[in-house]
C-alpha atoms as a PDB file:
ATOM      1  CA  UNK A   1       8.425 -18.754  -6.827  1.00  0.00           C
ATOM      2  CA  UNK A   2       9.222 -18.430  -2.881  1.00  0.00           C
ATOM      3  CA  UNK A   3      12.552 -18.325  -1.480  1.00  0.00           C
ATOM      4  CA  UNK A   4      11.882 -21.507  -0.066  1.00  0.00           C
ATOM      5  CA  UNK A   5      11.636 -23.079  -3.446  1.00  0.00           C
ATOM      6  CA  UNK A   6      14.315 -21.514  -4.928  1.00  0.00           C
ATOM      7  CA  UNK A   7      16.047 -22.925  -2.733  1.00  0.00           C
ATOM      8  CA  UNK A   8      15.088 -26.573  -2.948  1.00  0.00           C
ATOM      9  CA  UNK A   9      15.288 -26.427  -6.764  1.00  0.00           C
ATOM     10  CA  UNK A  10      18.338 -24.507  -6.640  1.00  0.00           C
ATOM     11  CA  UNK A  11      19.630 -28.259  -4.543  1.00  0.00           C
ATOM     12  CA  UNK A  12      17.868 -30.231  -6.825  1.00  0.00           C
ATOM     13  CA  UNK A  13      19.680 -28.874  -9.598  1.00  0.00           C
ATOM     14  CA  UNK A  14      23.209 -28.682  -7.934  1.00  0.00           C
ATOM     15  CA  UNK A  15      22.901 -32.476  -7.804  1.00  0.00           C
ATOM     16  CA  UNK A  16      21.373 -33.020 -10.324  1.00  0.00           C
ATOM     17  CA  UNK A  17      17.633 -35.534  -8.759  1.00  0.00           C
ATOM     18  CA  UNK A  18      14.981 -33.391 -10.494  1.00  0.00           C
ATOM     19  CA  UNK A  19      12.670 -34.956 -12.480  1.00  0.00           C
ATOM     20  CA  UNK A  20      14.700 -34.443 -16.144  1.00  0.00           C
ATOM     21  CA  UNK A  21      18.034 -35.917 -14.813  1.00  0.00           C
ATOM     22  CA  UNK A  22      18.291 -39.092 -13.622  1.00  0.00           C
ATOM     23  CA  UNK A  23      21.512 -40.005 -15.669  1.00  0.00           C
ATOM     24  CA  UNK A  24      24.916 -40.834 -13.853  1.00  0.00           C
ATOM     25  CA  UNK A  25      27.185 -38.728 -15.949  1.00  0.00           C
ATOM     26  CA  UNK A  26      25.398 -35.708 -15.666  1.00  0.00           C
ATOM     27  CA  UNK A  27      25.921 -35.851 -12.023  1.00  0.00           C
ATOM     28  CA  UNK A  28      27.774 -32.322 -11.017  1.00  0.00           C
ATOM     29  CA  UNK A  29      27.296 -32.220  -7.192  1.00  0.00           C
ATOM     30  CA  UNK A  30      26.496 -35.259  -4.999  1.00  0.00           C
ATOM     31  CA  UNK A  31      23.317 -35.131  -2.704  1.00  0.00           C
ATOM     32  CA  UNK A  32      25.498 -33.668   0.318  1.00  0.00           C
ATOM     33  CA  UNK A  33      27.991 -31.440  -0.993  1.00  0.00           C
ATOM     34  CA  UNK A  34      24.739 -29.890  -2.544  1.00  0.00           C
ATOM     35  CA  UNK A  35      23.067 -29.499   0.533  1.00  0.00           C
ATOM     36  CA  UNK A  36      26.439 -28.115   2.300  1.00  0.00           C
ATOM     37  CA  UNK A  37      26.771 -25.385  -0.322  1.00  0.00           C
ATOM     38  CA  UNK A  38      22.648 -24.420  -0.152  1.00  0.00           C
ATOM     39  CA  UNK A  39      23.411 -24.486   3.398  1.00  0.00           C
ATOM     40  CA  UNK A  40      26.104 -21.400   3.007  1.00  0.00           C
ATOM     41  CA  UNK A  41      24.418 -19.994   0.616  1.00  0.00           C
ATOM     42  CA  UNK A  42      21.597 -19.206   2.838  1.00  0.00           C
ATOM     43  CA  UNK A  43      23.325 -18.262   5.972  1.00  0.00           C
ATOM     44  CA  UNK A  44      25.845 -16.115   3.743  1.00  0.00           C
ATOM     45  CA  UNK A  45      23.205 -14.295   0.927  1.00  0.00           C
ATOM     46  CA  UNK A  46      19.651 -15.122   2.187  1.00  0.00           C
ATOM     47  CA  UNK A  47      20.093 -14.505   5.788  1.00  0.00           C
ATOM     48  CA  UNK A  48      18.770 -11.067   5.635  1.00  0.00           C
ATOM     49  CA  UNK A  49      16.774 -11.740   2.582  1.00  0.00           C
ATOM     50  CA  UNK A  50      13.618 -10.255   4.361  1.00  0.00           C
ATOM     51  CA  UNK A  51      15.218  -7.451   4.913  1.00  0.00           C
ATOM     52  CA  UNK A  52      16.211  -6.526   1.423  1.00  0.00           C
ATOM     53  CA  UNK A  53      12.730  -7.586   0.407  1.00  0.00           C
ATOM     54  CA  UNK A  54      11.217  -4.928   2.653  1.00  0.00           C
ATOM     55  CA  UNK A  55      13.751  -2.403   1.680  1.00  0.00           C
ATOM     56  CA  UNK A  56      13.485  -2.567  -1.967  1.00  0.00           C
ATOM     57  CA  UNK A  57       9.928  -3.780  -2.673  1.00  0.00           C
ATOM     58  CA  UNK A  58       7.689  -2.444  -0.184  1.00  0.00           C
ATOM     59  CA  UNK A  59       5.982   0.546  -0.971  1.00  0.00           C
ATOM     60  CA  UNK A  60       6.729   3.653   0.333  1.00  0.00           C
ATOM     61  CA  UNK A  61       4.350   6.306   1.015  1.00  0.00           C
ATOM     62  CA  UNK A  62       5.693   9.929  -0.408  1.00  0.00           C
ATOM     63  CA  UNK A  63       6.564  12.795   1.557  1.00  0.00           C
ATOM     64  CA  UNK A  64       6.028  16.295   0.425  1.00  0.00           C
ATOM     65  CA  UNK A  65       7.906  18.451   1.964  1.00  0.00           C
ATOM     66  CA  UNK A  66       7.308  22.273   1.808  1.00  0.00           C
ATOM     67  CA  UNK A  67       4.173  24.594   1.099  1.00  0.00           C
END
């Protein structure tokens, strides 16, 4: 799964519109106090998400040092 739909699920499920809950009590999070939360979440964790990607998941070539 991408970032990008992490992300929209990760809304979905904050307020609760996916497919499986349509119910009125099970309401946590309205529409946009889910989308202002997603919203800090990715200018606060997943701004530099690239970053980390490339840091800790590329890989790396190996350099011998010595004779």
């Amino acid at each position: 799964m991408s970032l990008e739909d992490s992300i929209k699920w990760l809304g979905e499920v904050m307020a609760e519109i996916g497919p499986s809950h349509k119910n009125e009590k099970w309401n946590i999070f309205d529409v946009k106090q889910a989308n202002a939360i997603v919203d800090y979440l990715k200018i606060s964790l997943f701004q530099h998400y690239k970053l980390y990607e490339f840091l800790f998941f590329s890989a790396r070539e190996e350099i011998v040092i010595g004779t």
